[in-house]
Protein backbone atom coordinates (compact mmCIF):
# COMPACT_ATOMS: atom_id res chain seq x y z
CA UNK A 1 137.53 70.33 152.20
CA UNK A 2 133.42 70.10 152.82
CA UNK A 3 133.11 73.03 151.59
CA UNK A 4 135.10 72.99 148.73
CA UNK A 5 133.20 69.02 147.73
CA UNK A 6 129.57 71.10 148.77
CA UNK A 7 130.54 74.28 146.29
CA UNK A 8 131.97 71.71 143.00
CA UNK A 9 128.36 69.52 143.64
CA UNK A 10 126.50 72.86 143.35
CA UNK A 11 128.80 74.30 140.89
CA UNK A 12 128.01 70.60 138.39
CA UNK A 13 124.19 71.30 138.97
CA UNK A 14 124.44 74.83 138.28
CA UNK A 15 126.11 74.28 134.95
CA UNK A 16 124.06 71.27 134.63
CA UNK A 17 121.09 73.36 134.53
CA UNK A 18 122.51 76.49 132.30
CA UNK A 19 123.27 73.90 129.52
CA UNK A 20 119.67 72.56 129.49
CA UNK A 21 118.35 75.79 129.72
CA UNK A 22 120.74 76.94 126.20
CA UNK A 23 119.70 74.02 124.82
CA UNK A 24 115.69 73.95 125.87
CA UNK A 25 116.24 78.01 124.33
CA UNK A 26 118.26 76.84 121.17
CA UNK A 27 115.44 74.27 120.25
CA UNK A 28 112.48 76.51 121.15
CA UNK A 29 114.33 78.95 118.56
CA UNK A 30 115.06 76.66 115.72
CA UNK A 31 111.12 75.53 116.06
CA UNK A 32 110.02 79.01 115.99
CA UNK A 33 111.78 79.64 113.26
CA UNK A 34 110.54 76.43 111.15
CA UNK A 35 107.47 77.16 111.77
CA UNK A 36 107.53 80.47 110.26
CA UNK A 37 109.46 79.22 107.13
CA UNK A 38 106.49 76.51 106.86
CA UNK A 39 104.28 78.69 106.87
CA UNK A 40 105.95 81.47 104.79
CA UNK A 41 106.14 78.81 102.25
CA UNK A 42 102.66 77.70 101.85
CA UNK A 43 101.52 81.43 101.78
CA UNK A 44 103.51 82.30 98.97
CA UNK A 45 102.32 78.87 96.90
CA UNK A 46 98.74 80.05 97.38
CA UNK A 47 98.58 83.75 97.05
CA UNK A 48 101.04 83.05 93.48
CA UNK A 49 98.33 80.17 92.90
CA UNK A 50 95.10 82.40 93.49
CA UNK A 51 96.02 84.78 90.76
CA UNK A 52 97.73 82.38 88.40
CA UNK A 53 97.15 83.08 84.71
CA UNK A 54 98.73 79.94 83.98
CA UNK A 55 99.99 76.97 85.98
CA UNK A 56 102.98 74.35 85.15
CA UNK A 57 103.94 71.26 86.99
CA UNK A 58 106.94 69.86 85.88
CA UNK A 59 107.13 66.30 84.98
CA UNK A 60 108.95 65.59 88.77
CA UNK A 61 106.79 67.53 90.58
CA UNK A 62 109.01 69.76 91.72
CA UNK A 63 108.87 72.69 90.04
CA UNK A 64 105.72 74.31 89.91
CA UNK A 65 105.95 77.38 87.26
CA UNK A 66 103.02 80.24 87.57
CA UNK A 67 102.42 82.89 85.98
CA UNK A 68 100.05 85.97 87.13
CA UNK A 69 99.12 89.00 85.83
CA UNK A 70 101.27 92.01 86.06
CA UNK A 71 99.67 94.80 88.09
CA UNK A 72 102.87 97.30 88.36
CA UNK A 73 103.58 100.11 85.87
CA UNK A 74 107.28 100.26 86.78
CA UNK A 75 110.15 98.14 87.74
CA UNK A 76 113.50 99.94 88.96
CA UNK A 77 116.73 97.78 87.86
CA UNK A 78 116.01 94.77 90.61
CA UNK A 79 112.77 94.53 89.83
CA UNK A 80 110.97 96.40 92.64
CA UNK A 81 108.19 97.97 91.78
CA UNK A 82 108.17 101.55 91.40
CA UNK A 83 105.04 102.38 89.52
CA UNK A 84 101.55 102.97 90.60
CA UNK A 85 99.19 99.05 90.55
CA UNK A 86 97.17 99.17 87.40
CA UNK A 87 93.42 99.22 87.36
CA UNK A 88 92.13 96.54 86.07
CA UNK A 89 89.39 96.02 83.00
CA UNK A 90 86.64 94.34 82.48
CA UNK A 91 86.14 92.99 78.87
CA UNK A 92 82.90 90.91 79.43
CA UNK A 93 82.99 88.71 82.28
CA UNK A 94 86.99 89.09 82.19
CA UNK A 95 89.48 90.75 84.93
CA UNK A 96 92.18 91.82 82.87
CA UNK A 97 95.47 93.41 84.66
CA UNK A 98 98.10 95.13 82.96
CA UNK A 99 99.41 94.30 79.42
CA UNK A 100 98.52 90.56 78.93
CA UNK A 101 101.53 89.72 76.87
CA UNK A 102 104.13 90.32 79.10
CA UNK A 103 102.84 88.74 82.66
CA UNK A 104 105.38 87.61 85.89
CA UNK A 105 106.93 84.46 85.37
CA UNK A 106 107.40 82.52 88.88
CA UNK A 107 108.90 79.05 89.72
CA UNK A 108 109.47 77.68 92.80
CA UNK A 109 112.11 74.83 92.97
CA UNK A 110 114.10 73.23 95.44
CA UNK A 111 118.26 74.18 95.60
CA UNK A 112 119.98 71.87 98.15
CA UNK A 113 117.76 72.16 101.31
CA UNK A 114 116.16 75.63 100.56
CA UNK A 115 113.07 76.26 98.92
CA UNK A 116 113.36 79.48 96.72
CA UNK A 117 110.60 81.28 94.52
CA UNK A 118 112.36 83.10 91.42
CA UNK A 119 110.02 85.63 89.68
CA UNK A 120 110.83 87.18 86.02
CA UNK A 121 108.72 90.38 84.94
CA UNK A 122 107.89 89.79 81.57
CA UNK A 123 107.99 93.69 80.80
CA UNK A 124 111.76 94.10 81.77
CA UNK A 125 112.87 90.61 82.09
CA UNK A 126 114.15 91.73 85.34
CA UNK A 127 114.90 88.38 87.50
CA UNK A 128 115.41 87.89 91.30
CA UNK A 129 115.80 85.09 93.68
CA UNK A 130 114.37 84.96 97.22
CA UNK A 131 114.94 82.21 100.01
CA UNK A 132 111.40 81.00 101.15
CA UNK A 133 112.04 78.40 103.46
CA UNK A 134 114.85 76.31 104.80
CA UNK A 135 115.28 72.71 105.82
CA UNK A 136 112.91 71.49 102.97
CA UNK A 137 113.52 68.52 101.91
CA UNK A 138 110.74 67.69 99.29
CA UNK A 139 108.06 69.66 97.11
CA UNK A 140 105.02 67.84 95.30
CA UNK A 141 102.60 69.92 93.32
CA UNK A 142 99.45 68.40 91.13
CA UNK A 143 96.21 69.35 89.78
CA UNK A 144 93.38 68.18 91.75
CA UNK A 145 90.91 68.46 88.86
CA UNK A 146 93.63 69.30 85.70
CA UNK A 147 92.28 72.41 85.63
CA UNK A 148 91.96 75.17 88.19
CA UNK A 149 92.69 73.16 91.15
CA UNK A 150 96.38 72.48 92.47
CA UNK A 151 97.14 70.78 94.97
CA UNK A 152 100.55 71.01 96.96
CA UNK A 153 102.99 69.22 100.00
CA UNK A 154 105.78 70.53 100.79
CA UNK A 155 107.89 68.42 103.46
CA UNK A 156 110.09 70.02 105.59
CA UNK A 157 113.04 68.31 107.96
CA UNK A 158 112.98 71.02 111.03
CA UNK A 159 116.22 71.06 113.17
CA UNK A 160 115.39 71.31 116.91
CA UNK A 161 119.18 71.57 117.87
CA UNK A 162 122.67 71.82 116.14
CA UNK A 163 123.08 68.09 116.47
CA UNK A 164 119.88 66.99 114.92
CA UNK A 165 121.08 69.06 111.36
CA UNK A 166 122.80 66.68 110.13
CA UNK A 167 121.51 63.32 111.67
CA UNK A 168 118.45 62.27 109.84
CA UNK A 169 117.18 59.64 112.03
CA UNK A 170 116.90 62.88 114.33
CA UNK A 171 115.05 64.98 112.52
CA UNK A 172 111.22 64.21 111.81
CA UNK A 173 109.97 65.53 108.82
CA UNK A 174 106.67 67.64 108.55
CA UNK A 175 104.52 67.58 105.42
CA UNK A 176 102.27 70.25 104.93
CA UNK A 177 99.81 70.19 102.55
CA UNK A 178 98.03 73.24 100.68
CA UNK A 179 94.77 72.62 98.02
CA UNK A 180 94.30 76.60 96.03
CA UNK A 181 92.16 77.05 93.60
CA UNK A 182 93.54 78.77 90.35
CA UNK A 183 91.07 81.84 89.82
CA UNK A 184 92.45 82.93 86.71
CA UNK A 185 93.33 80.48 84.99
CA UNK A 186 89.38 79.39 84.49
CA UNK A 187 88.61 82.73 82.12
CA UNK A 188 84.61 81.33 80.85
């Protein structure tokens, strides 16, 4: 009888210990993981930013529209590139790329909790949706200087455990904030 009373009080701290440990593991995931969304997200606002031709904020804030110059000759039915990058020209103290009139379209917008960056090629009008981030729960975009500098937050609402998804007093938000300057879109 001891024995059996000794073995349950080691078996409680045993599985005492193996549910912190999933949960500790489960946490240290889910943080991992929003981390890299975070910072997924902020790298595809700037790089789309940097070689923006033209830049729209809509009248929310939440939908920031860019488009950039196309640098691919071809485009297979999904709109993967396939062709060789164009070289670009130099018409006076211009960089063009590609054909001018027909340039990427991209807009980044929130759906539910995900943020997603569509992009439309202008010379097959090709259109395809990607995921950039999850638990996102606000974007703000606006020009610094109404110009050629934008400046961006995005605020995500990480989930550190199954239980904290949908309790909102659990989960902290984050708020990152980006500042790119539009390189393009200045062409004097």
């Amino acid at each position: 009888m001891i024995a059996s009373g000794v073995s349950a009080f080691m078996f409680a701290g045993i599985l005492t210990t193996m549910v912190t440990l999933q949960r500790t593991c489960a946490g240290t995931i889910e943080f991992s993981r929003g981390t890299t969304d975070q910072q997924r997200a902020l790298d595809y606002i700037s790089r789309d930013l940097h070689r923006a031709l033209t830049v729209t904020v809509s009248s929310t804030s939440q939908t920031l529209t860019v488009t950039v110059p196309d640098t691919y000759t071809a485009y297979d039915a999904q709109g993967n590139p396939t062709g060789t990058i164009v070289a670009p020209s130099i018409s006076g103290a211009k960089v063009n790329y590609g054909d001018a009139s027909k340039p990427l379209t991209i807009c980044y917008y929130l759906s539910g909790n995900k943020l997603l960056r569509q992009q439309t090629i202008g010379a097959t009008n090709a259109v395809s949706t990607m995921v950039i981030a999850d638990s996102v729960e606000l974007i703000q975009t606006s020009f610094a200087d109404l110009t050629s500098v934008v400046t961006y937050s995005v605020t995500f609402a990480p989930k550190m455990t199954l239980a904290d998804y949908g309790n909102s007093q659990a989960r902290t938000a984050t708020t990152l904030t980006g500042c790119t300057s539009v390189r393009n879109a200045r062409r004097d």
